[in-house]
C-alpha atoms as a PDB file:
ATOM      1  CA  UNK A   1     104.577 177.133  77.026  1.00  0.00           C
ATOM      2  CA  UNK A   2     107.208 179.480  78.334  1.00  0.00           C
ATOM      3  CA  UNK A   3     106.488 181.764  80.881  1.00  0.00           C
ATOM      4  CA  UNK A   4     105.978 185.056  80.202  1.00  0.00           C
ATOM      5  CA  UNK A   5     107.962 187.833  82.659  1.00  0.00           C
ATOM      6  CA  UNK A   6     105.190 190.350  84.558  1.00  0.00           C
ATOM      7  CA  UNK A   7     104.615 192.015  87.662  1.00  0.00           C
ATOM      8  CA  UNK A   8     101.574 190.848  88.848  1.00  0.00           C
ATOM      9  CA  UNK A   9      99.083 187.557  88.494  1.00  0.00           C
ATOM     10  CA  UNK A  10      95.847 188.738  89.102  1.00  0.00           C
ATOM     11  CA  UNK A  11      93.293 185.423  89.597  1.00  0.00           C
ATOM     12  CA  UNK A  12      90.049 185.755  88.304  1.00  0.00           C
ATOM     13  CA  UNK A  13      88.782 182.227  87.193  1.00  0.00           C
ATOM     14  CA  UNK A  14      85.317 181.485  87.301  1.00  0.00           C
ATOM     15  CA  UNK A  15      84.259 184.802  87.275  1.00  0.00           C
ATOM     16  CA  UNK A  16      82.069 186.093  84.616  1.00  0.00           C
ATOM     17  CA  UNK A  17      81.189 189.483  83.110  1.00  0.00           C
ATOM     18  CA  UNK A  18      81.645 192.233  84.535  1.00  0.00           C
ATOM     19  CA  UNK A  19      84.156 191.052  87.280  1.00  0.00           C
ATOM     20  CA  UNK A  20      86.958 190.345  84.986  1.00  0.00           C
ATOM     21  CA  UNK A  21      87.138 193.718  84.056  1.00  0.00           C
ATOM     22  CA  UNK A  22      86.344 195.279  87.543  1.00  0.00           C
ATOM     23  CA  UNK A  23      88.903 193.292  89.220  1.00  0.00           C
ATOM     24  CA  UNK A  24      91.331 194.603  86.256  1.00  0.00           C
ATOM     25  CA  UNK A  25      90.725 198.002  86.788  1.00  0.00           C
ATOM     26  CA  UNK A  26      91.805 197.769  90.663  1.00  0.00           C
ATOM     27  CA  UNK A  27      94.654 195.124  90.126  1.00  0.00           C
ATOM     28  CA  UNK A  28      96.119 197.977  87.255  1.00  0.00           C
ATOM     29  CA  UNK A  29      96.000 200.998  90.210  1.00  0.00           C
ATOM     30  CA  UNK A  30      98.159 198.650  92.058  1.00  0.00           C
ATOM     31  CA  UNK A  31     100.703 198.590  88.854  1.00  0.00           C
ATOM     32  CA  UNK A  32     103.476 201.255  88.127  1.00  0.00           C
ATOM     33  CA  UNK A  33     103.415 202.685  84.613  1.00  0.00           C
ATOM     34  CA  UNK A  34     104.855 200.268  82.228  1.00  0.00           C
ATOM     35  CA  UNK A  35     104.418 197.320  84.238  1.00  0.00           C
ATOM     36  CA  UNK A  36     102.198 194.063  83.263  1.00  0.00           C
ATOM     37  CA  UNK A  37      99.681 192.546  84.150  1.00  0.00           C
ATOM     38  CA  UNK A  38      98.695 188.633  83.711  1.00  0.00           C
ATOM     39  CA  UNK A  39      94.720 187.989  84.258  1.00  0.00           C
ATOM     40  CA  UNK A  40      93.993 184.721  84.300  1.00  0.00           C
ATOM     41  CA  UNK A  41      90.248 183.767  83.398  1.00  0.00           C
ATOM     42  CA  UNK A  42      88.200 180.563  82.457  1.00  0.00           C
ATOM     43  CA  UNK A  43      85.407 183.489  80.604  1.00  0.00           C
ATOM     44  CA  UNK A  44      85.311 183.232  77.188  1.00  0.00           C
ATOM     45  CA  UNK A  45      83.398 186.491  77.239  1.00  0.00           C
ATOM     46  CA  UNK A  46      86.968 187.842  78.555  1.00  0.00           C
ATOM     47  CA  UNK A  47      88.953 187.803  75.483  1.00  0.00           C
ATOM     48  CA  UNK A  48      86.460 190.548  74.133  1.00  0.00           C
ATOM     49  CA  UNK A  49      85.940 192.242  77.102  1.00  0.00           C
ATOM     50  CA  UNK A  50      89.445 192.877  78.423  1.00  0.00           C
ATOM     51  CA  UNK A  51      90.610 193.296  75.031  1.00  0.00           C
ATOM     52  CA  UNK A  52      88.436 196.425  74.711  1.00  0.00           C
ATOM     53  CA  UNK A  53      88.516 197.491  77.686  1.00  0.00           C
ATOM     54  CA  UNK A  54      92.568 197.966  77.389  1.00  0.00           C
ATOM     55  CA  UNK A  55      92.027 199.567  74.115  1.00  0.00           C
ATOM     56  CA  UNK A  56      89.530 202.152  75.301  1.00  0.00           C
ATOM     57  CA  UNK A  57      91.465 202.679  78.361  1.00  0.00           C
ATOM     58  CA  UNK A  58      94.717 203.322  77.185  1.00  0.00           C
ATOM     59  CA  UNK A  59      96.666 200.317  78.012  1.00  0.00           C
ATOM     60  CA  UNK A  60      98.234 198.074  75.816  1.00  0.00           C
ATOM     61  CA  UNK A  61      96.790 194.561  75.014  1.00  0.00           C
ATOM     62  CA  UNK A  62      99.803 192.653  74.895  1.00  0.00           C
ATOM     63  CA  UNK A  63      98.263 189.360  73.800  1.00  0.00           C
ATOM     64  CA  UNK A  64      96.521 186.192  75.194  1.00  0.00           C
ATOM     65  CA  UNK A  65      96.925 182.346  74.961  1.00  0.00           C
ATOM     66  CA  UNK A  66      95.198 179.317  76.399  1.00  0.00           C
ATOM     67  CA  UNK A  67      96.835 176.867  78.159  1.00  0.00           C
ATOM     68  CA  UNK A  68      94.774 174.161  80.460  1.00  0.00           C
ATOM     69  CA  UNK A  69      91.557 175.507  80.264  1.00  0.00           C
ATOM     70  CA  UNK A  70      92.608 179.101  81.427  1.00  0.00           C
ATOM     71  CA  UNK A  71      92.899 182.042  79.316  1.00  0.00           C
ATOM     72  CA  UNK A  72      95.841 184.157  80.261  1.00  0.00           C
ATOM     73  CA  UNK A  73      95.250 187.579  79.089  1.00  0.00           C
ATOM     74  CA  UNK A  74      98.569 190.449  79.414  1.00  0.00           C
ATOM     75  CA  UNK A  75      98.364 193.908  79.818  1.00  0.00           C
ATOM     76  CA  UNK A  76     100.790 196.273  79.772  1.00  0.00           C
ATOM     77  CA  UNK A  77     100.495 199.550  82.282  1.00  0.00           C
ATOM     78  CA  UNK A  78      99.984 202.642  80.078  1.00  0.00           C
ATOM     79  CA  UNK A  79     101.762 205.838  80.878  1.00  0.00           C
ATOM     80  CA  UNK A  80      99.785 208.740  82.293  1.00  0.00           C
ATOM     81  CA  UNK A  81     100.277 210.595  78.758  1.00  0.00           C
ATOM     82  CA  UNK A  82      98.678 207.262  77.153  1.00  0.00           C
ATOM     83  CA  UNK A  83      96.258 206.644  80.028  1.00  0.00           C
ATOM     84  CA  UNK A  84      93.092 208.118  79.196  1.00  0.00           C
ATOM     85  CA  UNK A  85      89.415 206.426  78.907  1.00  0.00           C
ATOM     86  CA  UNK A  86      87.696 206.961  76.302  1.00  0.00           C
ATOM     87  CA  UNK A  87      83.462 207.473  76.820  1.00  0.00           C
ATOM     88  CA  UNK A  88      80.859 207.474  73.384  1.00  0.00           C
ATOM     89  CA  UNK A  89      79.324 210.684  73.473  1.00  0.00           C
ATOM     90  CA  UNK A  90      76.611 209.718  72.543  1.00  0.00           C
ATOM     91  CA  UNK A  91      74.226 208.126  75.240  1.00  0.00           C
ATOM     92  CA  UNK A  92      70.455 207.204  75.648  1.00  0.00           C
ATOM     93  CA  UNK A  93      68.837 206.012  79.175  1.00  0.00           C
ATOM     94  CA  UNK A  94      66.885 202.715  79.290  1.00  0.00           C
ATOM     95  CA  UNK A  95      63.549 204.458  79.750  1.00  0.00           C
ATOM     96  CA  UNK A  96      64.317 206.671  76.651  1.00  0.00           C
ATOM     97  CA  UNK A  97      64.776 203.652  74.000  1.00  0.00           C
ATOM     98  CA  UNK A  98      61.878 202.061  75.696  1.00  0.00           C
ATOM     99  CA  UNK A  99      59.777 204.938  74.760  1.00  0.00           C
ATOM    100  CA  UNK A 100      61.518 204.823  71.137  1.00  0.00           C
ATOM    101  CA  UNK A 101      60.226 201.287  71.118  1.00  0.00           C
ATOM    102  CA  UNK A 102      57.222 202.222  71.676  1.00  0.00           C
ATOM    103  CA  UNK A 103      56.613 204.550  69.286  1.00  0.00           C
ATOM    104  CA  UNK A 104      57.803 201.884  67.189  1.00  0.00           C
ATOM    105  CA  UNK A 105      60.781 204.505  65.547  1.00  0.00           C
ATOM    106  CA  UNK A 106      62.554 203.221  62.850  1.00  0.00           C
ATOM    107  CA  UNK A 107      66.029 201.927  64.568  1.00  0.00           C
ATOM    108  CA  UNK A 108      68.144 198.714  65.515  1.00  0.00           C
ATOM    109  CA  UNK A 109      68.457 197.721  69.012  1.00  0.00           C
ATOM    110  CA  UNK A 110      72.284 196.023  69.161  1.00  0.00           C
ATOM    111  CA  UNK A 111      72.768 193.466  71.844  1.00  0.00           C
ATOM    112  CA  UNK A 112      76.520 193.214  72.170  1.00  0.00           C
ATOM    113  CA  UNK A 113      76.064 190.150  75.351  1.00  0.00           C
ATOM    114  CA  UNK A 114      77.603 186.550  74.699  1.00  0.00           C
ATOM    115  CA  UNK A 115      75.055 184.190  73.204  1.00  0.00           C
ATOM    116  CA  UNK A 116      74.048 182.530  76.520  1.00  0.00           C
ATOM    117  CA  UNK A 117      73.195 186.349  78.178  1.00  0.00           C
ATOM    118  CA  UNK A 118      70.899 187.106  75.446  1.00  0.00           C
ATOM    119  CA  UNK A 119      69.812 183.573  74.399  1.00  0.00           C
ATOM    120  CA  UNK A 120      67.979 183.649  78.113  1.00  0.00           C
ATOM    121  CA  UNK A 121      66.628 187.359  77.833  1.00  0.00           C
ATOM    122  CA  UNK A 122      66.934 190.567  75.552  1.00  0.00           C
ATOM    123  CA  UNK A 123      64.748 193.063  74.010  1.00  0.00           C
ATOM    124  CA  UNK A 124      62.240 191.856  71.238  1.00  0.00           C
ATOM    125  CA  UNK A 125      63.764 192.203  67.416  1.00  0.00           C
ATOM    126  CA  UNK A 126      67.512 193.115  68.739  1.00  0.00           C
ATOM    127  CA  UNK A 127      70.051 192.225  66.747  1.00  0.00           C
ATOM    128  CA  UNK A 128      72.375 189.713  68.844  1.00  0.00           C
ATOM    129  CA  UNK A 129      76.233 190.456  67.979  1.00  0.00           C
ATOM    130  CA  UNK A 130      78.655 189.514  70.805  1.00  0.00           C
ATOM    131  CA  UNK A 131      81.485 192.263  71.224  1.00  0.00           C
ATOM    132  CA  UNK A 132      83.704 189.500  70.357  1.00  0.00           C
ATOM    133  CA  UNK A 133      82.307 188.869  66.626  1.00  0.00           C
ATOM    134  CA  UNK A 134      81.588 192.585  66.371  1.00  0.00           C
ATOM    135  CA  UNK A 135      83.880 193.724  63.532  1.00  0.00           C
ATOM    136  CA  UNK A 136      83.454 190.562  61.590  1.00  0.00           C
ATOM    137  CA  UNK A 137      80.037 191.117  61.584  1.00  0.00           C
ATOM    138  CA  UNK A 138      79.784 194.743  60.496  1.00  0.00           C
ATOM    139  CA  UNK A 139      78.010 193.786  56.943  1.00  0.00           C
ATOM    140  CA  UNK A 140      74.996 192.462  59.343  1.00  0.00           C
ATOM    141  CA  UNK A 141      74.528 196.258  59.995  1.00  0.00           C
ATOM    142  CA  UNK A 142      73.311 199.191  57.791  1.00  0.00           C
ATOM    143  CA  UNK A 143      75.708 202.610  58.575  1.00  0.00           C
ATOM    144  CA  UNK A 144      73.101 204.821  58.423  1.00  0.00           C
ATOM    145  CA  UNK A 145      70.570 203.475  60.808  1.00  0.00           C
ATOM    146  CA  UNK A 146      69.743 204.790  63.929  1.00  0.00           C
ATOM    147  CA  UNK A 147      71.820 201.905  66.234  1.00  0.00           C
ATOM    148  CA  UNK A 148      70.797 201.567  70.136  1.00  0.00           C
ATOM    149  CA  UNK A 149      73.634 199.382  71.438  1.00  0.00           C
ATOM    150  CA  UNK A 150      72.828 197.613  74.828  1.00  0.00           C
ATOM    151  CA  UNK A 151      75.012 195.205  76.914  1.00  0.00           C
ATOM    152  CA  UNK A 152      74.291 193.879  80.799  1.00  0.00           C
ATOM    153  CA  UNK A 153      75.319 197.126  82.011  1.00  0.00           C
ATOM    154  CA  UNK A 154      76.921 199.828  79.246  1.00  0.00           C
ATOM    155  CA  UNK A 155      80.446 198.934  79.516  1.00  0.00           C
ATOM    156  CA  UNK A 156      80.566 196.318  76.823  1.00  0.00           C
ATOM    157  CA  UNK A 157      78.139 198.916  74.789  1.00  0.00           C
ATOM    158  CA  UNK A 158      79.967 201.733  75.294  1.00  0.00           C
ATOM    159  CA  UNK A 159      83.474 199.602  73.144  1.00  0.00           C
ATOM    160  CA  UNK A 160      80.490 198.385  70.648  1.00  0.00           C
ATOM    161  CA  UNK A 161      79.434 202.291  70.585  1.00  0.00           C
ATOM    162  CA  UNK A 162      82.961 203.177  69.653  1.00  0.00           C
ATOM    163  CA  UNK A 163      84.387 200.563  67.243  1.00  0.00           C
ATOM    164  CA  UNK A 164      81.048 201.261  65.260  1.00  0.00           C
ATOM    165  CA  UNK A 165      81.743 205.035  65.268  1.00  0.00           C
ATOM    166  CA  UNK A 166      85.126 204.458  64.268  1.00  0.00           C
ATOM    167  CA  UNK A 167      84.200 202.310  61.189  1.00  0.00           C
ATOM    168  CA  UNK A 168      81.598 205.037  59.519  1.00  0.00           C
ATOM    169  CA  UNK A 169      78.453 203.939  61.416  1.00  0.00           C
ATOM    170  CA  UNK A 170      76.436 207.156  61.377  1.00  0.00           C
ATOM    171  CA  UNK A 171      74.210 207.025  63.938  1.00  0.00           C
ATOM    172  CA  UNK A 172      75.476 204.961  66.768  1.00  0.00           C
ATOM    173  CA  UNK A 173      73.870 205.429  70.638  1.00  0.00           C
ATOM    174  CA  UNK A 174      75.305 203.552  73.840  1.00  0.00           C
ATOM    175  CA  UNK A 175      72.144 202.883  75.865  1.00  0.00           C
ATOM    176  CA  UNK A 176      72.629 203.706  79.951  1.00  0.00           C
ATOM    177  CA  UNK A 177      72.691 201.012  82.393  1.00  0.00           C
ATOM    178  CA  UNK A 178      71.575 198.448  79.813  1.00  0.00           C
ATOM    179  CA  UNK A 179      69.818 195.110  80.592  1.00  0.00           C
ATOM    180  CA  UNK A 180      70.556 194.704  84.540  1.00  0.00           C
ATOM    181  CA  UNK A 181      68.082 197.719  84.771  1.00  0.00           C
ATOM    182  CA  UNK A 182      65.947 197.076  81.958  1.00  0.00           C
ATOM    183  CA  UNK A 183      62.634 197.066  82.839  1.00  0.00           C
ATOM    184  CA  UNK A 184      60.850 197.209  79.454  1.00  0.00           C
ATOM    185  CA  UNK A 185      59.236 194.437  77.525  1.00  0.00           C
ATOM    186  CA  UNK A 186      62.175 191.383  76.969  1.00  0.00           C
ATOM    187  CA  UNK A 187      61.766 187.705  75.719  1.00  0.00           C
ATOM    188  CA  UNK A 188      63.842 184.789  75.647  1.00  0.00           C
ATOM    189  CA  UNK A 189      64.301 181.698  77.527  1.00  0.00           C
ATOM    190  CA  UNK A 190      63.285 182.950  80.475  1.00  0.00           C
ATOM    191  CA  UNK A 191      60.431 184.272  78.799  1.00  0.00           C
END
């Protein structure tokens, strides 16, 4: 494959989820507006995650390919007009949809993790939906439930939370710091 023309490589194979994204955010403070950015990753999980991370931060996912086993991902600078993250409004802390769980309230918990995060632990009865497979999966869901979307810790939720929203789910709730701090009941392979 040709190359493609940017201003800055930024290296993060074998890194998982969240540090692809963490390492993006610094690398693009480093950037002038306009400029791109090549990631290169070995994560799946990264095509989703960077992907909607640009979105909801204002940049502009130029594209991604494969080529040898590493997923090159390019990102284009936004300008500071363009350049604003978008949060869901609407949040919930761990310890309050543990309580909702409880009380056994009618509602859907949404796991938005790759397969192998919640395959080895997630919160009985949730729904498992990677980020990735989100909006071809949207007929899984009912709009008007009450939706608790959780992720390892919010980010992942919080895109979930907003491509939902945008697509006339009702009732949609980004839960706050997610699954590295849950400390409610969970089962699963390491179960």
């Amino acid at each position: 494959m040709k190359s493609i023309k940017t201003n800055l490589v930024l290296d993060v194979k074998g890194l998982a989820c969240p540090m692809p994204v963490v390492k993006t955010k610094k690398a693009m403070n480093e950037l002038l507006e306009g400029q791109v950015l090549e990631i290169q990753a070995t994560d799946k999980g990264s095509k989703a995650d960077l992907k909607a991370w640009s979105q909801n931060s204002g940049h502009q996912y130029l594209g991604v390919f494969e080529e040898e086993n590493v997923i090159k991902h390019f990102i284009r600078k936004a300008t500071n007009d363009e350049n604003v993250e978008k949060k869901h409004p609407n949040v919930a802390t761990n310890e309050e949809l543990a309580e909702l769980l409880q009380k056994e309230e009618n509602l859907v918990v949404l796991d938005v993790r790759e397969e192998a995060e919640y395959a080895f632990n997630h919160i009985p009865n949730a729904v498992s939906i990677p980020l990735g497979e989100l909006e071809q999966r949207f007929n899984e869901l009912n709009k008007e439930d009450a939706i608790y979307v959780v992720c390892r810790t919010g980010s992942r939720s919080d895109f979930a939370a907003q491509i939902l929203t945008k697509n006339g789910f009702k009732n949609v709730i980004n839960v706050l710091p997610g699954m590295s701090e849950w400390t409610g009941k969970t089962t699963g392979l390491n179960n």
